[in-house]
PDB file of N, CA and C in Angstrom:
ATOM      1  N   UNK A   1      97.340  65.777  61.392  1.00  0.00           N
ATOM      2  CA  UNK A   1      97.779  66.480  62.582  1.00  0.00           C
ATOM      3  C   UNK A   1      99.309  66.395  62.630  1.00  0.00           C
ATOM      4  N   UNK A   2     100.095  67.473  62.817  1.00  0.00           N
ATOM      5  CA  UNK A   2     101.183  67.718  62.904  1.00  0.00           C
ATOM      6  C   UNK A   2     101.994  67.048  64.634  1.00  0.00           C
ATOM      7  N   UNK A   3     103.318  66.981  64.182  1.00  0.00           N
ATOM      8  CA  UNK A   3     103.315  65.950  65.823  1.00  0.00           C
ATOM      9  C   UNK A   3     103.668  67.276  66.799  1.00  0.00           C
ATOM     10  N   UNK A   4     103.816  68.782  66.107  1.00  0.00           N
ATOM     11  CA  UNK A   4     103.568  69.270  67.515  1.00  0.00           C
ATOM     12  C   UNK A   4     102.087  69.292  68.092  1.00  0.00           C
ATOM     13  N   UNK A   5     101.013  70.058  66.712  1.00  0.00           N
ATOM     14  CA  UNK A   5      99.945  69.565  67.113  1.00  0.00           C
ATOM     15  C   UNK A   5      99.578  68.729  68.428  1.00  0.00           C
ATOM     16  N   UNK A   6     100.263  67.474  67.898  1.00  0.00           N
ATOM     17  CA  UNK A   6      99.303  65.968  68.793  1.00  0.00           C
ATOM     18  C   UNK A   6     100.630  66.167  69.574  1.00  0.00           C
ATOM     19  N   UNK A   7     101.440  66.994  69.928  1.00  0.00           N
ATOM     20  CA  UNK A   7     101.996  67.052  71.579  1.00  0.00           C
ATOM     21  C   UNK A   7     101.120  67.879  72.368  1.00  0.00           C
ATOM     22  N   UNK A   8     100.866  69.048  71.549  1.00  0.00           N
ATOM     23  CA  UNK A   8      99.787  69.886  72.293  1.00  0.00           C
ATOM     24  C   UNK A   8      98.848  69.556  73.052  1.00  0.00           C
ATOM     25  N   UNK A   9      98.194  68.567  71.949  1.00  0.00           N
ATOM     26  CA  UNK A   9      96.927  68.232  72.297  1.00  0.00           C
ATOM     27  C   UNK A   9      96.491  67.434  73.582  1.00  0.00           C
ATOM     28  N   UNK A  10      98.127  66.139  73.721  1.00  0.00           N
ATOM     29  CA  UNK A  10      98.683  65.466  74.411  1.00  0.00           C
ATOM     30  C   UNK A  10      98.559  66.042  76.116  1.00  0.00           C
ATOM     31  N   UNK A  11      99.517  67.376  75.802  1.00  0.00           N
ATOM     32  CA  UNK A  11      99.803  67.908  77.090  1.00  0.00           C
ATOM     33  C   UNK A  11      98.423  68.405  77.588  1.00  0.00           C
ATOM     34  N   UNK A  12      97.640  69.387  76.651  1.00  0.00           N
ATOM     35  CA  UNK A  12      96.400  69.631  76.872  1.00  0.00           C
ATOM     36  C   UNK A  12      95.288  68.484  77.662  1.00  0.00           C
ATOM     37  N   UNK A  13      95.602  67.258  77.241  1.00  0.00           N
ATOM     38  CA  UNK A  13      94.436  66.576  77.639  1.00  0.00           C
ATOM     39  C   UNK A  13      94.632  66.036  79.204  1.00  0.00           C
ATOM     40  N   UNK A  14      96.212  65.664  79.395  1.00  0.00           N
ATOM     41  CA  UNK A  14      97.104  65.492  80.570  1.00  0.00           C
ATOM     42  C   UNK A  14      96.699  66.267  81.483  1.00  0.00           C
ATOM     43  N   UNK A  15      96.985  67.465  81.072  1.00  0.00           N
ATOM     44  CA  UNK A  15      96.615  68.515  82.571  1.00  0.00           C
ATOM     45  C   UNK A  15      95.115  68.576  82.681  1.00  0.00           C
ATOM     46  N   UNK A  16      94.495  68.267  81.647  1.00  0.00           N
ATOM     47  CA  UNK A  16      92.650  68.387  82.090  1.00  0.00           C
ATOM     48  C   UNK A  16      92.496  67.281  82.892  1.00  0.00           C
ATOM     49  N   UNK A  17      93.255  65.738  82.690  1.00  0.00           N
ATOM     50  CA  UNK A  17      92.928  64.548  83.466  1.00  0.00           C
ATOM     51  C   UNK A  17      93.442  64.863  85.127  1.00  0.00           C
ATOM     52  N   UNK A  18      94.505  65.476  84.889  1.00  0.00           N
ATOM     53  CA  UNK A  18      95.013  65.837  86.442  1.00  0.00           C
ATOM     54  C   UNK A  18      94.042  66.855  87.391  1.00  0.00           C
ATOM     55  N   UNK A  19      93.561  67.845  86.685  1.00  0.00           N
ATOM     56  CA  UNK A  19      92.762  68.831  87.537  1.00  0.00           C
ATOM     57  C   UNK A  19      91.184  67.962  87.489  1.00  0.00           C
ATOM     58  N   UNK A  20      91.141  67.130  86.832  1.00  0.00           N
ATOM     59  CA  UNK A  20      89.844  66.257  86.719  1.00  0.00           C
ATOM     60  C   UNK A  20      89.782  65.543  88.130  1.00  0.00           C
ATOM     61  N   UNK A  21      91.047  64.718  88.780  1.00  0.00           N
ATOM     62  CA  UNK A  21      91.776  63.620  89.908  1.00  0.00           C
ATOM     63  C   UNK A  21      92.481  64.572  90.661  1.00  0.00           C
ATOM     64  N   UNK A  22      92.543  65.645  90.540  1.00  0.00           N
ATOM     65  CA  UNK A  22      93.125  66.189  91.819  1.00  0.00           C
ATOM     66  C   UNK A  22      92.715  67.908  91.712  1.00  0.00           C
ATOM     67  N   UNK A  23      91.402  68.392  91.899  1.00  0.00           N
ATOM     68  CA  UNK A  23      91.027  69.749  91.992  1.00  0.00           C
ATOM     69  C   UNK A  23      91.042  70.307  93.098  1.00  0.00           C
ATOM     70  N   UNK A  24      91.535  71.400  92.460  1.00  0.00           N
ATOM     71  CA  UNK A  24      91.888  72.674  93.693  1.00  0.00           C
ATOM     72  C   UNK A  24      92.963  73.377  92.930  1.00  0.00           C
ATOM     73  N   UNK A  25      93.394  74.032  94.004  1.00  0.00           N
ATOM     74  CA  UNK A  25      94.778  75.135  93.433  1.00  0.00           C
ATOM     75  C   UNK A  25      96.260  74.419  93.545  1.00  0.00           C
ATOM     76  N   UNK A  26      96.277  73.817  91.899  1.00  0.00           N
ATOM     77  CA  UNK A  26      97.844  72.921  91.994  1.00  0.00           C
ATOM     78  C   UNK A  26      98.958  73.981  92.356  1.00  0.00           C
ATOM     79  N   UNK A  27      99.631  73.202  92.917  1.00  0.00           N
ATOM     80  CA  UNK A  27     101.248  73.867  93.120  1.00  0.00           C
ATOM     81  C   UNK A  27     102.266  73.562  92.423  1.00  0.00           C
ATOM     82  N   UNK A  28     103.331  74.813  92.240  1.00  0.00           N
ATOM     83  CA  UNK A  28     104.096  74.241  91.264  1.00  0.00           C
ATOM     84  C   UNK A  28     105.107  72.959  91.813  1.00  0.00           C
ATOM     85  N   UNK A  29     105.163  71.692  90.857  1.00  0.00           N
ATOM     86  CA  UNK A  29     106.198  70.206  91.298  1.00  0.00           C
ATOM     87  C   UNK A  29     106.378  70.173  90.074  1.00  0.00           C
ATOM     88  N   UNK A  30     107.693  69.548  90.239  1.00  0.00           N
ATOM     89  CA  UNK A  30     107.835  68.474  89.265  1.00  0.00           C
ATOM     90  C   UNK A  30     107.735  67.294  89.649  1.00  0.00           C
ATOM     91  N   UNK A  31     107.413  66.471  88.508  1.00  0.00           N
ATOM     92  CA  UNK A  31     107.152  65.480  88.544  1.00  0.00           C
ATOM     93  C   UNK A  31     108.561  64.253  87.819  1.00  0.00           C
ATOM     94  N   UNK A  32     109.224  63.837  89.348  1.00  0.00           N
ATOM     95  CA  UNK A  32     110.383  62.915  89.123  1.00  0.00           C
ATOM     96  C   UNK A  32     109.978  61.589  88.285  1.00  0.00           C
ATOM     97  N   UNK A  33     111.071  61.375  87.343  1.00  0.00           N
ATOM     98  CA  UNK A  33     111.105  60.185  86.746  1.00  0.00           C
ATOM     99  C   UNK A  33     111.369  59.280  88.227  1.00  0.00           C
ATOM    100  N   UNK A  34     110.650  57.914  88.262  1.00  0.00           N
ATOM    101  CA  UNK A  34     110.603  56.748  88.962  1.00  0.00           C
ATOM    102  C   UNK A  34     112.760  56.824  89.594  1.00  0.00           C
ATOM    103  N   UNK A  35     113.413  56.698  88.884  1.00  0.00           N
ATOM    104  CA  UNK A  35     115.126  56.178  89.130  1.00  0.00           C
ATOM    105  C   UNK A  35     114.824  57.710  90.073  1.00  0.00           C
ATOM    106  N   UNK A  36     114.727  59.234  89.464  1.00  0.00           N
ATOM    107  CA  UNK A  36     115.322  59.777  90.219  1.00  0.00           C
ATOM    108  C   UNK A  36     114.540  59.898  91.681  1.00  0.00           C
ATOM    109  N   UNK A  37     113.502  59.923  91.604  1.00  0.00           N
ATOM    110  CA  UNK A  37     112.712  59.886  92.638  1.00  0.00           C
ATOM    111  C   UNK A  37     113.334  58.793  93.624  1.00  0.00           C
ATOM    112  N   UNK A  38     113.910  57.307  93.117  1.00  0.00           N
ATOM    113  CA  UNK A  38     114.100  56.207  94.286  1.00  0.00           C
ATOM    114  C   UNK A  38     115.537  57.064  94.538  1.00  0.00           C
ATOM    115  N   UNK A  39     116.119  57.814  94.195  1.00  0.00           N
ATOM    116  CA  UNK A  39     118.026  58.199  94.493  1.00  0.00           C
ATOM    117  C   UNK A  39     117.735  59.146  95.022  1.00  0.00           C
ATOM    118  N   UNK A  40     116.375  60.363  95.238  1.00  0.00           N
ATOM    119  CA  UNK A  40     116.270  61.432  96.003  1.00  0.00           C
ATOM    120  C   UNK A  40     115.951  60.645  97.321  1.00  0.00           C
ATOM    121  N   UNK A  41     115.186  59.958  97.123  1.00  0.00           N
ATOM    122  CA  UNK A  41     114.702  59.535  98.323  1.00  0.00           C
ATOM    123  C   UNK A  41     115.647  58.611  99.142  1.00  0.00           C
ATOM    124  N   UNK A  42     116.704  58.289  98.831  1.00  0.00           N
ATOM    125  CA  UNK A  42     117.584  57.575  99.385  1.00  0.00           C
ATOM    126  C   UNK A  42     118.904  58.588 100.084  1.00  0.00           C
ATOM    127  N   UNK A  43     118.623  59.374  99.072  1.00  0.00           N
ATOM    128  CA  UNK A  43     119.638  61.132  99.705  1.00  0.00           C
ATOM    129  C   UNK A  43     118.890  61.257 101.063  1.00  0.00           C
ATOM    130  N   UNK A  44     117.609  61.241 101.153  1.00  0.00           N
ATOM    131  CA  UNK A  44     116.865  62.019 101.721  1.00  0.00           C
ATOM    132  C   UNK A  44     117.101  61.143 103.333  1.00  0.00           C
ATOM    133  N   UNK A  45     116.488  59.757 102.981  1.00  0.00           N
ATOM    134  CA  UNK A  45     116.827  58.584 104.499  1.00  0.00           C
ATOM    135  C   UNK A  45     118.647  59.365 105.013  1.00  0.00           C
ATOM    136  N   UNK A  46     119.179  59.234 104.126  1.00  0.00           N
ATOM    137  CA  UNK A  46     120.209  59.064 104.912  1.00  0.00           C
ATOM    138  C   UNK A  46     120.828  60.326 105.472  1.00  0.00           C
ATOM    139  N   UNK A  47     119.911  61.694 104.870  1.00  0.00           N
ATOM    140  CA  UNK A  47     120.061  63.162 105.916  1.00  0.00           C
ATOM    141  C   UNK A  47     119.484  62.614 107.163  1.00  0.00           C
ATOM    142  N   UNK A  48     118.431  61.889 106.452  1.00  0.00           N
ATOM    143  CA  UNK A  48     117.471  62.195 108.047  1.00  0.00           C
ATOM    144  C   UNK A  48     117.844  61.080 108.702  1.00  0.00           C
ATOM    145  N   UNK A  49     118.820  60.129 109.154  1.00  0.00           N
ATOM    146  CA  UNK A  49     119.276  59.088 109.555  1.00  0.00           C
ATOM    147  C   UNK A  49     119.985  59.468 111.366  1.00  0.00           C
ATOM    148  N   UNK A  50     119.904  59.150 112.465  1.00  0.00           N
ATOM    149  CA  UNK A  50     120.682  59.453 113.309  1.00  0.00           C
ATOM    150  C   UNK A  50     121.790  58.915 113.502  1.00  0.00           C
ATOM    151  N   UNK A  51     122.968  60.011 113.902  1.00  0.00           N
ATOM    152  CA  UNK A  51     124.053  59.449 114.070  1.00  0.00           C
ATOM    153  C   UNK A  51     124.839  60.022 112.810  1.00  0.00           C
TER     154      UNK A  51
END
């Protein structure tokens, strides 16, 4: 198997496990790496912060 192959196959099996744990009509997200996700979310407290 070629390694695009076994990326294919990879991504292929990924999105079957996701619609397997979460069915219905996905929406389009991305999905944040862990760092950027904790630095959005720290943007985010301090919009929504009073004062």
């Amino acid at each position: 198997m070629s390694q695009t192959e076994g990326a294919r196959l990879f991504r292929e099996t990924w999105i079957a496990g996701v619609h397997r744990h979460f069915p219905g009509e996905q929406k389009g997200r991305f999905v944040a790496t862990s760092r950027t996700a904790q630095i959005c979310g720290h943007f985010e407290a301090i919009e929504e912060a009073p004062g």
